[in-house]
Protein backbone atom coordinates (compact mmCIF):
# COMPACT_ATOMS: atom_id res chain seq x y z
CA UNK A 1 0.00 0.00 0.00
CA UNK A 2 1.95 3.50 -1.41
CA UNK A 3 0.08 6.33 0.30
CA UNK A 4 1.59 9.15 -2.64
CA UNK A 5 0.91 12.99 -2.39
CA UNK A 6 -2.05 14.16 -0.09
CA UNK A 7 -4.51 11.43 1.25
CA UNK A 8 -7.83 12.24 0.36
CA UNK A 9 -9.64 9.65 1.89
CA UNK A 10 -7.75 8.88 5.34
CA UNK A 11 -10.88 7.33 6.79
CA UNK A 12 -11.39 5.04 3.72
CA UNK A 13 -8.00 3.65 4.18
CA UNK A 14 -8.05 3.22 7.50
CA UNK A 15 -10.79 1.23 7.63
CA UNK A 16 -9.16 -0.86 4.49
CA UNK A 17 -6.33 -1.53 7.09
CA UNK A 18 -8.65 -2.25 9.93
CA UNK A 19 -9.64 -5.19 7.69
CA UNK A 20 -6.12 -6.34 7.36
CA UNK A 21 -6.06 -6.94 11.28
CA UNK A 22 -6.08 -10.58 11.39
CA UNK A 23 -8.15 -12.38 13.67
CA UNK A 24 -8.24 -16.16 14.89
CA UNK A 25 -10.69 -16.94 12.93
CA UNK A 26 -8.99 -17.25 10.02
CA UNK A 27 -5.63 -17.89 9.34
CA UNK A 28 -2.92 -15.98 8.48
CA UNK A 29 -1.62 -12.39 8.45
CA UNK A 30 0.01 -9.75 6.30
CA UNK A 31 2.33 -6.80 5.66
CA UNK A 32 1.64 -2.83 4.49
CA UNK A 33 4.27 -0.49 3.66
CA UNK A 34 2.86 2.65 4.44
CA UNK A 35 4.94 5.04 1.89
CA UNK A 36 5.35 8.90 1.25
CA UNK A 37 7.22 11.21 1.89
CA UNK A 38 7.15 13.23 5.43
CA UNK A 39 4.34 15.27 6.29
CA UNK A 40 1.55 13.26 4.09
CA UNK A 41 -0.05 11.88 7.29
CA UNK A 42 1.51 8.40 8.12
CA UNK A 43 1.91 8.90 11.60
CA UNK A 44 -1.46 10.23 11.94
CA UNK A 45 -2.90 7.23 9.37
CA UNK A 46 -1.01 4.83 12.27
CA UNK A 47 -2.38 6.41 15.50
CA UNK A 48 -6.13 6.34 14.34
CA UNK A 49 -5.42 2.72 13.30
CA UNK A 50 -4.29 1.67 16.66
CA UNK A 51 -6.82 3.45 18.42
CA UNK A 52 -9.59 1.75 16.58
CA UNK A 53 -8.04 -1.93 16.81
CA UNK A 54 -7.34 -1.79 20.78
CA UNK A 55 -10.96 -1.63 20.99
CA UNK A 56 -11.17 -5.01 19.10
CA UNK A 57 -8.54 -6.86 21.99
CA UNK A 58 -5.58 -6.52 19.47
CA UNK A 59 -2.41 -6.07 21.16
CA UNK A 60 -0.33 -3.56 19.51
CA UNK A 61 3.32 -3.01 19.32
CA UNK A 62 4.34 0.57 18.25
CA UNK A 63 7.84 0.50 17.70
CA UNK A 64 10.33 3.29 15.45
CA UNK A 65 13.23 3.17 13.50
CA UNK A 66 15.02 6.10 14.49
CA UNK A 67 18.35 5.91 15.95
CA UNK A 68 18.74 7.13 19.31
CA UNK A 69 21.46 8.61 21.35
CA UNK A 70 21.02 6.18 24.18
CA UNK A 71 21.28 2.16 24.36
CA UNK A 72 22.13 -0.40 21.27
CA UNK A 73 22.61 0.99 18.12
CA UNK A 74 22.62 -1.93 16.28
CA UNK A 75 19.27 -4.43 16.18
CA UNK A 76 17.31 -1.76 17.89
CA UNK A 77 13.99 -2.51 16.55
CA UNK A 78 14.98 -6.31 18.15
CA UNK A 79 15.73 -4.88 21.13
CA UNK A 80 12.19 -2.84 21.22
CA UNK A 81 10.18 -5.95 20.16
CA UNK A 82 11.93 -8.80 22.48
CA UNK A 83 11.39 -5.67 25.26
CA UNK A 84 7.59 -5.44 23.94
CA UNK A 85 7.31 -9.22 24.17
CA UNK A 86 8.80 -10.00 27.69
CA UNK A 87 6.42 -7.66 29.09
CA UNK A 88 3.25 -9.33 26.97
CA UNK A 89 4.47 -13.11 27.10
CA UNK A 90 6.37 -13.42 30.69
CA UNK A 91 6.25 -17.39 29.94
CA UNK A 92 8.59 -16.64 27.27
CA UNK A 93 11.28 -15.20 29.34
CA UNK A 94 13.83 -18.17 29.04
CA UNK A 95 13.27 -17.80 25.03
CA UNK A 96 14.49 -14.02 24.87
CA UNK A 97 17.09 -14.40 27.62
CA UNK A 98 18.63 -17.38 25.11
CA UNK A 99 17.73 -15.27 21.94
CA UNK A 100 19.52 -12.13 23.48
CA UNK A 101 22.37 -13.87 24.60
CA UNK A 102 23.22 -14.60 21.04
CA UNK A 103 24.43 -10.97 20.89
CA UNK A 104 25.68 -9.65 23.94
CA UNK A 105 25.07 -5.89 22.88
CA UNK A 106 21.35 -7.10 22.67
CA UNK A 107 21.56 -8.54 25.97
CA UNK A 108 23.05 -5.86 27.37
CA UNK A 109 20.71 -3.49 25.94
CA UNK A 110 17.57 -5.59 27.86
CA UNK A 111 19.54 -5.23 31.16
CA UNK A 112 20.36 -9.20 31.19
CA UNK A 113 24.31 -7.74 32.09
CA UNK A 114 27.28 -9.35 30.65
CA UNK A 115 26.80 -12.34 28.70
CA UNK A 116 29.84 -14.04 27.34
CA UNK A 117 30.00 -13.91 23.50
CA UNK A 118 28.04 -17.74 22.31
CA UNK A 119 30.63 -20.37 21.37
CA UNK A 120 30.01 -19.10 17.72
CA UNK A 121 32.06 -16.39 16.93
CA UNK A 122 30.84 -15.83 13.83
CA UNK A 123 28.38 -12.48 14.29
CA UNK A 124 26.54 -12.75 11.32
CA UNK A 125 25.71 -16.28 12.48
CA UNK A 126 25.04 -15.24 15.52
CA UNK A 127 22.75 -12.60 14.32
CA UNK A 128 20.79 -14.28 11.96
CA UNK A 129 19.86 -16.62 14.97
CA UNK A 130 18.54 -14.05 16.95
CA UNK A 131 16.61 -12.55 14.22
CA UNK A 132 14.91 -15.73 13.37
CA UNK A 133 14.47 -16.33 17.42
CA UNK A 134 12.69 -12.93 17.89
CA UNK A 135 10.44 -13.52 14.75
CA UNK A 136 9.88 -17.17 16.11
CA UNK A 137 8.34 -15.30 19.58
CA UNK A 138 6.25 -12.81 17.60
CA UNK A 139 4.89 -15.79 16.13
CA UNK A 140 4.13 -17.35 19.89
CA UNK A 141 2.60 -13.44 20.73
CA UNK A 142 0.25 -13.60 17.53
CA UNK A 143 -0.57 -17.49 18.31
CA UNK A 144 -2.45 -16.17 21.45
CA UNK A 145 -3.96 -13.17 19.91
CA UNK A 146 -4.28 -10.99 17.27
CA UNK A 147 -0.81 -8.31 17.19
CA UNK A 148 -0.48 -5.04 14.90
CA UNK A 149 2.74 -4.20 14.83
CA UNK A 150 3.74 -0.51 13.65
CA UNK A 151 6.89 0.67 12.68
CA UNK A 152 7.48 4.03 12.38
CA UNK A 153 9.95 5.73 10.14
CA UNK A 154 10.91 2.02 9.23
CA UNK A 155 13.28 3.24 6.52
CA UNK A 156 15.83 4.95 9.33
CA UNK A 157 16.20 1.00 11.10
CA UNK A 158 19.32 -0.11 11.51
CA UNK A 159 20.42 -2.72 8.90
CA UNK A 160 19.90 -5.84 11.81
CA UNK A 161 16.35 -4.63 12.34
CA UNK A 162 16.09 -4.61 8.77
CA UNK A 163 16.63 -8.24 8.54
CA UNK A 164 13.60 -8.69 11.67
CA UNK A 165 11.17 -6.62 9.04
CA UNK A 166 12.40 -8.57 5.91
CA UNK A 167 11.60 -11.85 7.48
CA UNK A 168 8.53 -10.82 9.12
CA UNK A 169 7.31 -9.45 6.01
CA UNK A 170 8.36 -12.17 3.79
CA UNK A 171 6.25 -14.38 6.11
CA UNK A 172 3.46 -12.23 7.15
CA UNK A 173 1.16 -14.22 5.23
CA UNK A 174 2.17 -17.39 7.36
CA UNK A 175 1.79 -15.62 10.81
CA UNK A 176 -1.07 -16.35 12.43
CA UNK A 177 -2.75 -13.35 14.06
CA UNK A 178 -0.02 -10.86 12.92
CA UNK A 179 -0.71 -7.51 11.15
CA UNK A 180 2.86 -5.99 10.24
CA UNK A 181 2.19 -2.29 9.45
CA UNK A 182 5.65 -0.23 8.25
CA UNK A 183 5.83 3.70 7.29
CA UNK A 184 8.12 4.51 5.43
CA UNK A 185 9.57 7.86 4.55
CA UNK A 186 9.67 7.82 0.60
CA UNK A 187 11.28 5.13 -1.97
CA UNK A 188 14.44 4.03 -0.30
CA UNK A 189 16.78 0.67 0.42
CA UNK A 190 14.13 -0.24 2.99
CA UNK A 191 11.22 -0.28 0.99
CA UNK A 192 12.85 -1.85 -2.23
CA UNK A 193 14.23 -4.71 0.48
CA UNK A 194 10.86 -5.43 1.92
């Protein structure tokens, strides 16, 4: 979904993306890229979406790609989400303490303290695992019920998080109960990946 110039009908396509909210009656879920460029009304087109789906018993996840001055700078959006998760899915605990303490920075970033780096040295490895770990418990979250997940400014995520969204999105259509909703700030390397 490419949201170009002004948006006329803002109501219209909110309710279009209300209807993308999965429920557990049927299966599956899906992926928007919300697109423009700044100042069209994507952060406005996200906070009337979330209002309206809380009502419904959707748990949603706002999370944004801009770098920060403080914590991890790389896999932040992982950080935000396993962060998100923990708080939503305390069984899972053990899961995201093992996921984070594939890369330390991550684990230090969700307070866990100093983890020694995993017998596999290789960080790319390494990452790739936790990627597919945090998408794995997203998965678990949208198995119990339905989960919009909004990332804003999408296209400013670090290249790690980037990976998270990629595989996400490639497999929206497989994930239960998930809604995956990304604005993006105009036609850039994000968008193109996803």
């Amino acid at each position: 979904l490419r949201v170009g110039g002004e948006v006329s009908n803002r109501d219209r396509l909110i309710a279009e993306l209300c209807t993308a909210v999965p429920d557990h009656e049927a299966p599956g879920g899906s992926a928007v890229l919300l697109t423009g460029p700044p100042g069209i009304g994507k952060s406005w087109i996200l906070e009337r979406l979330t209002e309206r789906v809380v009502s419904r018993g959707v748990e949603v996840i706002r999370l944004d790609g801009r770098p920060t001055d403080q914590g991890v700078q790389s896999y932040r959006l992982v950080v935000a989400l396993l962060e998100e998760i923990r708080t939503r899915l305390p069984e899972a605990t053990d899961r995201i303490v093992e996921a984070a303490s594939l890369v330390p920075s991550v684990a230090q970033a969700l307070g866990l303290g100093d983890i020694p780096i995993p017998v596999s040295d290789d960080a790319r490895q390494r990452g790739a695992a936790l990627i597919a770990r945090c998408h794995a418990l997203l998965t678990q979250l949208a198995a119990a019920k339905p989960v919009l997940v909004c990332v804003e400014d999408a296209h400013l995520a670090d290249s790690g998080s980037v990976q998270l969204l990629q595989l996400a999105a490639g497999r929206a259509a497989t994930n239960d109960g998930l809604l995956l909703v990304l604005a993006l700030g105009g036609d850039d390397k994000v968008s193109k990946a996803l």
